[in-house]
C-alpha atoms as a PDB file:
ATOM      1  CA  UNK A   1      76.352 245.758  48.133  1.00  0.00           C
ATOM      2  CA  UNK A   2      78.143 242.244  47.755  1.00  0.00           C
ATOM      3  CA  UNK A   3      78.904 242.402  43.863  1.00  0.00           C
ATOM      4  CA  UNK A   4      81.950 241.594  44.525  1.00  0.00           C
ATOM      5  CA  UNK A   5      81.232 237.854  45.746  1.00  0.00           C
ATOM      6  CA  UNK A   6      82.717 234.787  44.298  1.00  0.00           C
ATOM      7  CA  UNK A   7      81.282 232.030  45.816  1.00  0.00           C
ATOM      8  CA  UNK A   8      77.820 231.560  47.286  1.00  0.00           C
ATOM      9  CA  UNK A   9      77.556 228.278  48.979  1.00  0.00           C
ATOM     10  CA  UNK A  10      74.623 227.296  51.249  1.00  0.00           C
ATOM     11  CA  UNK A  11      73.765 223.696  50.386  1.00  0.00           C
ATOM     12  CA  UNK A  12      72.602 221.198  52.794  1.00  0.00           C
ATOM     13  CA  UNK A  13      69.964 222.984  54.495  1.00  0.00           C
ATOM     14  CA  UNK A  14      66.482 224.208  55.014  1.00  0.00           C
ATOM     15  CA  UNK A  15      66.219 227.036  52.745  1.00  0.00           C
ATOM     16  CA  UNK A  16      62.748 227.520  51.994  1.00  0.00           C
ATOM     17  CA  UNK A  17      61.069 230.259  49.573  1.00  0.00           C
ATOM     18  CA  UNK A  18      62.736 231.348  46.221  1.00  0.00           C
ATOM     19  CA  UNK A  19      65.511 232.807  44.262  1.00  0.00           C
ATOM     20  CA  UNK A  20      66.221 236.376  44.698  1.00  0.00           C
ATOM     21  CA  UNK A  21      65.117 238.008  41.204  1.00  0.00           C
ATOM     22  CA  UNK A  22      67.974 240.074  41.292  1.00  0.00           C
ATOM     23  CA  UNK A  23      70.806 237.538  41.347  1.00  0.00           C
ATOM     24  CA  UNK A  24      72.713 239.184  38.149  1.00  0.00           C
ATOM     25  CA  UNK A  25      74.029 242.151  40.343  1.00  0.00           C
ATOM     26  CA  UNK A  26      76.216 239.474  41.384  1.00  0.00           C
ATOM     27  CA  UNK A  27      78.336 239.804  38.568  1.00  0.00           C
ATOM     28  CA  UNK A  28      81.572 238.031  39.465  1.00  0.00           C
ATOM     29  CA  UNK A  29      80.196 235.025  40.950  1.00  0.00           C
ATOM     30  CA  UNK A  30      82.188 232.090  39.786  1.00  0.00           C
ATOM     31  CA  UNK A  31      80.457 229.443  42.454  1.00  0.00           C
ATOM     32  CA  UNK A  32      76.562 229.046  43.511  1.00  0.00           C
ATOM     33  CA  UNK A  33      75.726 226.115  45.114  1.00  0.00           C
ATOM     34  CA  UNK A  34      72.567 226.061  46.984  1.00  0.00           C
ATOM     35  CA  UNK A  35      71.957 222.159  46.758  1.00  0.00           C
ATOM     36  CA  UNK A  36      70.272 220.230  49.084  1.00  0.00           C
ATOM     37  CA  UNK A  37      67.607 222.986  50.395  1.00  0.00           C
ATOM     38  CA  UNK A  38      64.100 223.032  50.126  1.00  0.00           C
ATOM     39  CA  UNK A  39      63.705 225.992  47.746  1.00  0.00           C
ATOM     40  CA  UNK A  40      60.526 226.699  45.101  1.00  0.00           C
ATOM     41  CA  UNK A  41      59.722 228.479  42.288  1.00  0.00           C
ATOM     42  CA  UNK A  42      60.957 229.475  38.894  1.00  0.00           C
ATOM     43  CA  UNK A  43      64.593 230.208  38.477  1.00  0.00           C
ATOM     44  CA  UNK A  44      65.607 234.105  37.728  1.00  0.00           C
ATOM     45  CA  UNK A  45      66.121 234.845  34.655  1.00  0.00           C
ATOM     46  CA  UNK A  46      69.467 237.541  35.942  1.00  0.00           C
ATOM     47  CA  UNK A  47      71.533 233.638  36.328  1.00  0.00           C
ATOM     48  CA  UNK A  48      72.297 234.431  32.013  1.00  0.00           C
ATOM     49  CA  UNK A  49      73.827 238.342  33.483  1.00  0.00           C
ATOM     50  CA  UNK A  50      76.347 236.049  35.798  1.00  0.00           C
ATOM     51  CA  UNK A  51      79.047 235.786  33.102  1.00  0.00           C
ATOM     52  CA  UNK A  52      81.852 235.020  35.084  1.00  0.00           C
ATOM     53  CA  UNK A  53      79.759 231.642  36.117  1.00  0.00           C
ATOM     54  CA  UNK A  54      81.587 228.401  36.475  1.00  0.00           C
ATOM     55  CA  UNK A  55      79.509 226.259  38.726  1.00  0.00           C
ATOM     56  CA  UNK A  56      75.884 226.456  39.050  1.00  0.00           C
ATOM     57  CA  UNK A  57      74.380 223.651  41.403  1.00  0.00           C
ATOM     58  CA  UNK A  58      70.641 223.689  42.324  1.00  0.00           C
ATOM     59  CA  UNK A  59      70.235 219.911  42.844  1.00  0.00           C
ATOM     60  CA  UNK A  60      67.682 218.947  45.175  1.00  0.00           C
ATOM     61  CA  UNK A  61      65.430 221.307  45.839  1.00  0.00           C
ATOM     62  CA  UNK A  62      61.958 221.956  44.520  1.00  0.00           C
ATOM     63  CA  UNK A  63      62.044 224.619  41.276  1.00  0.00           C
ATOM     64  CA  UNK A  64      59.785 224.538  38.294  1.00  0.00           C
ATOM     65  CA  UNK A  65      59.336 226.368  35.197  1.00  0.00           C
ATOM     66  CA  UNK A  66      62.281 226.147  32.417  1.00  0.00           C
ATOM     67  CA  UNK A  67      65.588 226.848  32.451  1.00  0.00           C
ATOM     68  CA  UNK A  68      66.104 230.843  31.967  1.00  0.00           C
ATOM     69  CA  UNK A  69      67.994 231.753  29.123  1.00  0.00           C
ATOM     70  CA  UNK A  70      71.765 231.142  30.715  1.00  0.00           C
ATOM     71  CA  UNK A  71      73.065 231.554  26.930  1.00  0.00           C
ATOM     72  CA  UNK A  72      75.620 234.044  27.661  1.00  0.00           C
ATOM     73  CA  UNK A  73      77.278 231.601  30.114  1.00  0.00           C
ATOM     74  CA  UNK A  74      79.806 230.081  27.978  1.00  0.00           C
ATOM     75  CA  UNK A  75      82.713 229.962  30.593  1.00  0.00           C
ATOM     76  CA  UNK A  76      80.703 227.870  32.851  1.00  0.00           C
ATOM     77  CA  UNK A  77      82.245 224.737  33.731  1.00  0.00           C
ATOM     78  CA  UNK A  78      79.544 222.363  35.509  1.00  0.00           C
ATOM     79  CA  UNK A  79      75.558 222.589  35.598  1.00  0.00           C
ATOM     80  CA  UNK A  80      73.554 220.598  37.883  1.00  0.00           C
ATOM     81  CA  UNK A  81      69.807 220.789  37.837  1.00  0.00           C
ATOM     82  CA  UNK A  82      68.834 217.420  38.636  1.00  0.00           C
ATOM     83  CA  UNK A  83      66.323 216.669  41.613  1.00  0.00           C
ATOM     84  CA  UNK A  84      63.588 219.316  40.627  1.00  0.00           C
ATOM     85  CA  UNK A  85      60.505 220.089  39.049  1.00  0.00           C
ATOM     86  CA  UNK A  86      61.959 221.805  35.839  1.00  0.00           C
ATOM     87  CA  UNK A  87      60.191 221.344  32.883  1.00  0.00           C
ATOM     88  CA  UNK A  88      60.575 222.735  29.083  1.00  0.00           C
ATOM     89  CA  UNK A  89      63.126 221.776  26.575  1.00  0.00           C
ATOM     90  CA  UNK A  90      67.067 220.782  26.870  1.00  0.00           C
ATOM     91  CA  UNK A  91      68.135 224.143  25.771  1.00  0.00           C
ATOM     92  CA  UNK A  92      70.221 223.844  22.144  1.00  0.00           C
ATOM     93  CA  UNK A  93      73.091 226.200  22.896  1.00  0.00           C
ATOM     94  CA  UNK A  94      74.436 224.810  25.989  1.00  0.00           C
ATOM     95  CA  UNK A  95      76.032 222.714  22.927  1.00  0.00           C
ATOM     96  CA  UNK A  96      78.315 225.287  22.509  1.00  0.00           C
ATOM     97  CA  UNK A  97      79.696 225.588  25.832  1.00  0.00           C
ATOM     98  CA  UNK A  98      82.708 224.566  25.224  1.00  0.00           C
ATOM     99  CA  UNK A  99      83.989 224.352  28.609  1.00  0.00           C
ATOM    100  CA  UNK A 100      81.383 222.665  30.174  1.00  0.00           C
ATOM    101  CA  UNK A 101      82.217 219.671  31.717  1.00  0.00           C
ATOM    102  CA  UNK A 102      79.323 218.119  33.317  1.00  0.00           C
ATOM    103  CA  UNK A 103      75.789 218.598  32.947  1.00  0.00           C
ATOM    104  CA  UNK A 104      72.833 217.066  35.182  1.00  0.00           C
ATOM    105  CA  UNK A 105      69.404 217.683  34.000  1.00  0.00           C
ATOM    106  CA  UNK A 106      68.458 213.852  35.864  1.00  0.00           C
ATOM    107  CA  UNK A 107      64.634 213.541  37.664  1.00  0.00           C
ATOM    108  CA  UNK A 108      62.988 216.442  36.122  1.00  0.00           C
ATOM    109  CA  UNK A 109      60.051 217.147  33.637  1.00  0.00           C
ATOM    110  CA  UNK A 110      62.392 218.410  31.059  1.00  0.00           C
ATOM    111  CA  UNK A 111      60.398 217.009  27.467  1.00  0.00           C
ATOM    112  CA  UNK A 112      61.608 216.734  23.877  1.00  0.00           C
ATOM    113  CA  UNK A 113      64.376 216.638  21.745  1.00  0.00           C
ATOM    114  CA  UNK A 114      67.913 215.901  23.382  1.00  0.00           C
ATOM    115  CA  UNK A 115      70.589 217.395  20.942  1.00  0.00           C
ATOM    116  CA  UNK A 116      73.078 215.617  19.482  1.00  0.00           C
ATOM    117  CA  UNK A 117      75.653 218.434  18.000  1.00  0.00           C
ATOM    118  CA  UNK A 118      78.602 219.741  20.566  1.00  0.00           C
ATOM    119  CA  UNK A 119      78.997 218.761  24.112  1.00  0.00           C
ATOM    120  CA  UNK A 120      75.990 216.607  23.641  1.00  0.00           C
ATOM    121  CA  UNK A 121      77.916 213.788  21.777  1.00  0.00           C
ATOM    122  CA  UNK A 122      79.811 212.779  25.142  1.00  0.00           C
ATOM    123  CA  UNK A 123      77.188 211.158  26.860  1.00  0.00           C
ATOM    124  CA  UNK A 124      80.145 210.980  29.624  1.00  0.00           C
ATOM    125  CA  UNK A 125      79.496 213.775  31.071  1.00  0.00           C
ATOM    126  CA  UNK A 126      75.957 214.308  30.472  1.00  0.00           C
ATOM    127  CA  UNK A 127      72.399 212.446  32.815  1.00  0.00           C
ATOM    128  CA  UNK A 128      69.078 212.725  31.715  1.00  0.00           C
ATOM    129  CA  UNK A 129      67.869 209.921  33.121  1.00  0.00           C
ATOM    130  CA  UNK A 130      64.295 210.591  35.182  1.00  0.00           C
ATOM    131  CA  UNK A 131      62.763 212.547  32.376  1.00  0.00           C
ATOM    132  CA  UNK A 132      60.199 209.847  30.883  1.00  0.00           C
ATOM    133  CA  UNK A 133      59.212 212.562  28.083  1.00  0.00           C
ATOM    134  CA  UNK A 134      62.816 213.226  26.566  1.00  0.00           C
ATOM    135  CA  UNK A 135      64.301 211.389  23.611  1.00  0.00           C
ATOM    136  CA  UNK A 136      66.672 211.354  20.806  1.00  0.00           C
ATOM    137  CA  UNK A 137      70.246 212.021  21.860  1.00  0.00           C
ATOM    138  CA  UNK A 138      73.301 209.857  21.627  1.00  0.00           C
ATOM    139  CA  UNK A 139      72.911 206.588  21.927  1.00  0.00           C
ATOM    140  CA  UNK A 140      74.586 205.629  25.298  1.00  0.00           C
ATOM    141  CA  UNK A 141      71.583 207.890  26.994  1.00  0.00           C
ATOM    142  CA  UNK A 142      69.528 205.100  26.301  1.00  0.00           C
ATOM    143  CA  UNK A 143      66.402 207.759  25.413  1.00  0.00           C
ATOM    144  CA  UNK A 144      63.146 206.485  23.349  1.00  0.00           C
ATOM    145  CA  UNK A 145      63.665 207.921  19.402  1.00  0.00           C
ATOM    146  CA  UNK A 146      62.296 211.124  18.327  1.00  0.00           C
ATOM    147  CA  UNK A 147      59.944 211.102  15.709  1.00  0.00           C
ATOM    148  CA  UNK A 148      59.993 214.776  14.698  1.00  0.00           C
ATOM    149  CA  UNK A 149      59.003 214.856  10.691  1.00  0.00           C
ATOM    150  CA  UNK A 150      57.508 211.881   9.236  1.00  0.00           C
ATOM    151  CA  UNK A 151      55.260 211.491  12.261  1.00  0.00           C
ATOM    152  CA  UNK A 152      54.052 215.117  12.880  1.00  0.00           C
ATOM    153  CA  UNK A 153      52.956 214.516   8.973  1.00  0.00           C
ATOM    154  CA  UNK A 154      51.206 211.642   9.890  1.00  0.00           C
ATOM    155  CA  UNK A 155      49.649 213.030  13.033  1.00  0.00           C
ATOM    156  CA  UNK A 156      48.750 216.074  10.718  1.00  0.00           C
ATOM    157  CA  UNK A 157      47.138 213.704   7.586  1.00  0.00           C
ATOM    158  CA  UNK A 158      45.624 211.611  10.734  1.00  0.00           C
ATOM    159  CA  UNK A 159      43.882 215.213  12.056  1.00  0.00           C
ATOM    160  CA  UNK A 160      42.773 215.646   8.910  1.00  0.00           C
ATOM    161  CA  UNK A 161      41.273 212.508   7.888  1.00  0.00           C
ATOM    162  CA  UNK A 162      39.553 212.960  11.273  1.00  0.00           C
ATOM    163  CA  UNK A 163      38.249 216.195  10.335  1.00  0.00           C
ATOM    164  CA  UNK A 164      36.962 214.802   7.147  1.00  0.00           C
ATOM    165  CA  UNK A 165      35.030 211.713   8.841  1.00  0.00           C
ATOM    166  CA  UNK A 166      33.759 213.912  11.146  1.00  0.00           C
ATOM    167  CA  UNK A 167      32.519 216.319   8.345  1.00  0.00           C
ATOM    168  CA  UNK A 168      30.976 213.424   5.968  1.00  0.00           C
ATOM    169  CA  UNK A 169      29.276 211.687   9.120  1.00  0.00           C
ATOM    170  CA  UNK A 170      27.487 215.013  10.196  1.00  0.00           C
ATOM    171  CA  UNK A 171      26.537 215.409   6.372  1.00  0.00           C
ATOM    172  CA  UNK A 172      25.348 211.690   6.328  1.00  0.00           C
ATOM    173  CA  UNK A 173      23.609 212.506   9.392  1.00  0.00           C
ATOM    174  CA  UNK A 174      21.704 215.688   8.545  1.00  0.00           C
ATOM    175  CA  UNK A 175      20.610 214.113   5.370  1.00  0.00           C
ATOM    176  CA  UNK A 176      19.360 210.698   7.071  1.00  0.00           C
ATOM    177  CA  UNK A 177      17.081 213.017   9.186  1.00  0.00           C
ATOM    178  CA  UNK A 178      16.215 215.460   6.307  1.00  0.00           C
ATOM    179  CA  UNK A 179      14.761 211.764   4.450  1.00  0.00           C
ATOM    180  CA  UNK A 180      13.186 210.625   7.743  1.00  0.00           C
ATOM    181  CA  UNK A 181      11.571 213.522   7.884  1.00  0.00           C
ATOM    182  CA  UNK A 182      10.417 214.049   4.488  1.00  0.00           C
ATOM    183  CA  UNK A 183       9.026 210.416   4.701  1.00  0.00           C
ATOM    184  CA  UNK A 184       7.556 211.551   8.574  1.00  0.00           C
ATOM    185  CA  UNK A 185       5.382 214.108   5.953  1.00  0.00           C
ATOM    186  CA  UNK A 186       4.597 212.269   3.555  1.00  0.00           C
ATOM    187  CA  UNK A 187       3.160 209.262   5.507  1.00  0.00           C
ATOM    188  CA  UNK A 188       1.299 212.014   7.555  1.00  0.00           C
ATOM    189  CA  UNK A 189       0.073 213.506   4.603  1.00  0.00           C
ATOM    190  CA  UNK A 190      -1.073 210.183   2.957  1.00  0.00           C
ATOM    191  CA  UNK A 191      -2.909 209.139   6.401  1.00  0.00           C
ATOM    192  CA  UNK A 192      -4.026 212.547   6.853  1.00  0.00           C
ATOM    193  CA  UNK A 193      -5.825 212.321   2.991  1.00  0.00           C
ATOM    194  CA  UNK A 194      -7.036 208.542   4.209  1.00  0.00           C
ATOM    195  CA  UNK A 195      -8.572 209.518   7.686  1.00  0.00           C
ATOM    196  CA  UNK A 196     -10.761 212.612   5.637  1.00  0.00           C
ATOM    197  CA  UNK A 197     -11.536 210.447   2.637  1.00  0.00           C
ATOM    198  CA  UNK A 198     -12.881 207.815   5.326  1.00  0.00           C
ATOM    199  CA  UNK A 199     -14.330 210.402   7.830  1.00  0.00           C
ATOM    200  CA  UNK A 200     -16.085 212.248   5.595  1.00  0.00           C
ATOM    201  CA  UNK A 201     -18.862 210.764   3.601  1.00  0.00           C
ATOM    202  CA  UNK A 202     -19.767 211.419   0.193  1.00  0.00           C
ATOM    203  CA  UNK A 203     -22.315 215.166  -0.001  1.00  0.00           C
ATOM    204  CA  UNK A 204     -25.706 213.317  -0.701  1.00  0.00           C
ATOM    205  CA  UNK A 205     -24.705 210.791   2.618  1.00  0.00           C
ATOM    206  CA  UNK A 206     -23.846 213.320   4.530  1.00  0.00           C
ATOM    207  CA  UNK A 207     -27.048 215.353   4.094  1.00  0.00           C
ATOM    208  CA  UNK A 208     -29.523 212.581   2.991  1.00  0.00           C
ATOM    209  CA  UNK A 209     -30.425 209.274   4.728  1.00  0.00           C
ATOM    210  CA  UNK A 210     -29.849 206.336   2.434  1.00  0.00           C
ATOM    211  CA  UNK A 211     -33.293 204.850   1.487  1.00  0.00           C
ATOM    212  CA  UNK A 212     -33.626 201.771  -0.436  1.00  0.00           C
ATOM    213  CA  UNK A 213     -36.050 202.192  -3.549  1.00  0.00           C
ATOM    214  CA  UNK A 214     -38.395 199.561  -2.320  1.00  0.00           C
ATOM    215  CA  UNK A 215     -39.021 201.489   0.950  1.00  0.00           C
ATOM    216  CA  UNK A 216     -39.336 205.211  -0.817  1.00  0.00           C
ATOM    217  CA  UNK A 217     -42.223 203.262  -3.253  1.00  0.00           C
ATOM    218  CA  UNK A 218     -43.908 201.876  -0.150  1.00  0.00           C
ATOM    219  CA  UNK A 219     -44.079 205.427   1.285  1.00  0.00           C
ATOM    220  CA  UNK A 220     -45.337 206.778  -1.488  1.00  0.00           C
ATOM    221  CA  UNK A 221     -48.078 204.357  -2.432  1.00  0.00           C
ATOM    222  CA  UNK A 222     -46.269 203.355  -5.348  1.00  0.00           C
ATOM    223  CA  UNK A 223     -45.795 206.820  -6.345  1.00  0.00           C
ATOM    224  CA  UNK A 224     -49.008 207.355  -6.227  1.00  0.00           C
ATOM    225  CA  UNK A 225     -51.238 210.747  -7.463  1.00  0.00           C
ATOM    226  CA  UNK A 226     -52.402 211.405  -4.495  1.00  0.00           C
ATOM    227  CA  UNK A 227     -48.831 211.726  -3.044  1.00  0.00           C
ATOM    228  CA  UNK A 228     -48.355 214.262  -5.639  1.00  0.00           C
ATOM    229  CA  UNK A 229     -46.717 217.709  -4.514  1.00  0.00           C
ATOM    230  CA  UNK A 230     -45.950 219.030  -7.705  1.00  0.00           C
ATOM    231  CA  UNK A 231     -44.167 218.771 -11.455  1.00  0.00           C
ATOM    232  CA  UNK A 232     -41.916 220.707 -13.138  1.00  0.00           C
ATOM    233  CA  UNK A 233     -39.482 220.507 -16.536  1.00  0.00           C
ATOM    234  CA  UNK A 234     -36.766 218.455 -14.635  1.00  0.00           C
ATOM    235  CA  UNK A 235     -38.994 215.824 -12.749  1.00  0.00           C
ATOM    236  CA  UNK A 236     -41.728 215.079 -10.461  1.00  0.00           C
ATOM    237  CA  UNK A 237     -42.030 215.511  -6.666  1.00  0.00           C
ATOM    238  CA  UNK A 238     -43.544 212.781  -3.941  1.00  0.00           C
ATOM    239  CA  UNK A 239     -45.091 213.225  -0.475  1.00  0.00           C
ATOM    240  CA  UNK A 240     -43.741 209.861   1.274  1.00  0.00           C
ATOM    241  CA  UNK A 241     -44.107 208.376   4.651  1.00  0.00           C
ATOM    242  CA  UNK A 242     -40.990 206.809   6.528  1.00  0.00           C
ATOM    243  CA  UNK A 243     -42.690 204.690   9.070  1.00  0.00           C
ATOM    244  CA  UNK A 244     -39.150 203.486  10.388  1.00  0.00           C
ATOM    245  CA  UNK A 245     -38.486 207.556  11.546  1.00  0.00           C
ATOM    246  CA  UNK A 246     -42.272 208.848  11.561  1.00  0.00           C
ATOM    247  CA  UNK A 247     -41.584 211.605   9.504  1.00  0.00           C
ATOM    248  CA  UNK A 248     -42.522 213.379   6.222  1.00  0.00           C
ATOM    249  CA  UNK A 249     -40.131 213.595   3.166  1.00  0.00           C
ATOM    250  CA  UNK A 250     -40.276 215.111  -0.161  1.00  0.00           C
ATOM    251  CA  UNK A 251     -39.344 212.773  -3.044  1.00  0.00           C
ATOM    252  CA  UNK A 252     -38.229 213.971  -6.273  1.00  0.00           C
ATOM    253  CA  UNK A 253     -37.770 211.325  -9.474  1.00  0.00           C
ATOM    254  CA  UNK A 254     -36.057 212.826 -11.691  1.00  0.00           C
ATOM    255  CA  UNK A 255     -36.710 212.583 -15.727  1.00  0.00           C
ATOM    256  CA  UNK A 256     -33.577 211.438 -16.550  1.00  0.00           C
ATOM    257  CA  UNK A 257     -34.898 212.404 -20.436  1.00  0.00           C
ATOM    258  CA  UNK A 258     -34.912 215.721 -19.962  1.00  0.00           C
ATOM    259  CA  UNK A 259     -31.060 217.151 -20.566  1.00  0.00           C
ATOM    260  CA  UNK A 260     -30.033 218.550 -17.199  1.00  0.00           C
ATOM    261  CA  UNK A 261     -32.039 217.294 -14.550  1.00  0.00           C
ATOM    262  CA  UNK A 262     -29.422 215.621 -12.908  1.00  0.00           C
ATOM    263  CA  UNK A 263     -27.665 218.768 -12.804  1.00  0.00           C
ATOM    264  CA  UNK A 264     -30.673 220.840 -11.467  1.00  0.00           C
ATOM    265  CA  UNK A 265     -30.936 217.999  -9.285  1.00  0.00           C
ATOM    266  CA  UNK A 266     -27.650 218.420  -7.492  1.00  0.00           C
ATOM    267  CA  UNK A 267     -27.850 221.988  -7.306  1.00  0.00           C
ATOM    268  CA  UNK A 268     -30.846 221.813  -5.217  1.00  0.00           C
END
């Protein structure tokens, strides 16, 4: 209902809240100014349908997000955006305005490259200052240098060398515990083997008490006859006496002549 407005000025005061979205409908505004308020959010993106914009000041208030695409705004004369939250890059094309005349991006979070081609060579009319993550541009900005190429190379040959240590030290790493625990086995194994040779006595000790030869010909009376049990092809067998245990064993001596009596004898 108020296209026809040229000039919308209401700096210097308490404004709170946002932007209307709908701010291109105001096609022949030539002037906004709402400086000095204590307006939020992101700018609209209708400010590029303005055309006939000359002046556009927002300074001092509280607005965030990136500049809206205000490409189509070549007649405008002066920009100020300083004083806010804005972040994103210095747009490219507002190098081609070529009847801008001042430009005031100061005290934001704008980040990046600051061009050099156009209106950006005449650092008179252009303040960055405040934006501690901007660089490049002329030198009279006094902005850190840009290191766009050879660095990003580095940064991408330093990702990758990372990637490669990483790789090579899990490799390392799985290996290392692939050998610990092959050795874990192994020792296990080999103490395993030594605990059962050690536990577990030969077959005649674990069945048979160990009896000195001196003691088995005292029980027998010297292997006597009348000890006898009986004889057969592969040796003789003994009644004895083992006073030590009080008990009653059968004593076979073997004749070791005879070709397989040691072999009977450890079948039985």
């Amino acid at each position: 209902q108020i296209s026809p407005l040229l000039t919308l000025g209401m700096s210097n005061n308490s404004l709170t809240g946002s932007l209307p979205k709908d701010f291109g409908r105001l096609g022949n505004l030539v002037n906004i100014s709402v400086a000095h308020n204590k307006l939020s959010g992101k700018l609209p993106e209708t400010f590029g349908k303005c055309l006939s914009l000359e002046r556009l000041y927002l300074q001092g208030n509280s607005f965030d997000g990136t500049i809206p695409n205000i490409s189509g705004l070549v007649g405008v004369k002066e920009i100020d955006f300083s004083n806010n939250n804005l972040s994103g890059s210095v747009p490219g094309y507002l190098a081609n305005f070529n009847s801008l005349e001042y430009l005031n991006l100061s005290v934001n979070n704008f980040e990046g490259f600051v061009p050099t081609k156009g209106k950006f060579k005449n650092a008179s009319i252009l303040s960055v200052f405040g934006n501690k993550n901007l660089c490049g541009g002329v030198l009279e900005l006094k902005l850190k240098p840009c290191f766009s190429q050879a660095p990003t190379k580095g940064k991408k040959h330093s990702a990758l060398l990372k990637k490669v240590v990483i790789g090579v030290s899990i490799c390392v790493s799985l290996l290392l515990l692939l050998f610990i625990a092959l050795v874990s086995l192994s020792w296990s194994k080999k103490r395993k083997k030594k605990n059962t040779s050690e536990a577990t006595p030969s077959t005649l000790g674990a069945f048979h008490e160990m009896i000195s030869y001196g003691d088995l010909q005292n029980a027998t009376d010297g292997f006597s006859s009348s000890h006898l049990i009986g004889s057969g092809s592969f040796g003789t067998v003994f009644k004895a006496l083992l006073p030590a245990e009080n008990k009653i064993v059968a004593v076979k001596v073997l004749n070791l002549q005879r070709h397989g009596a040691m072999k009977s004898f450890m079948a039985e």
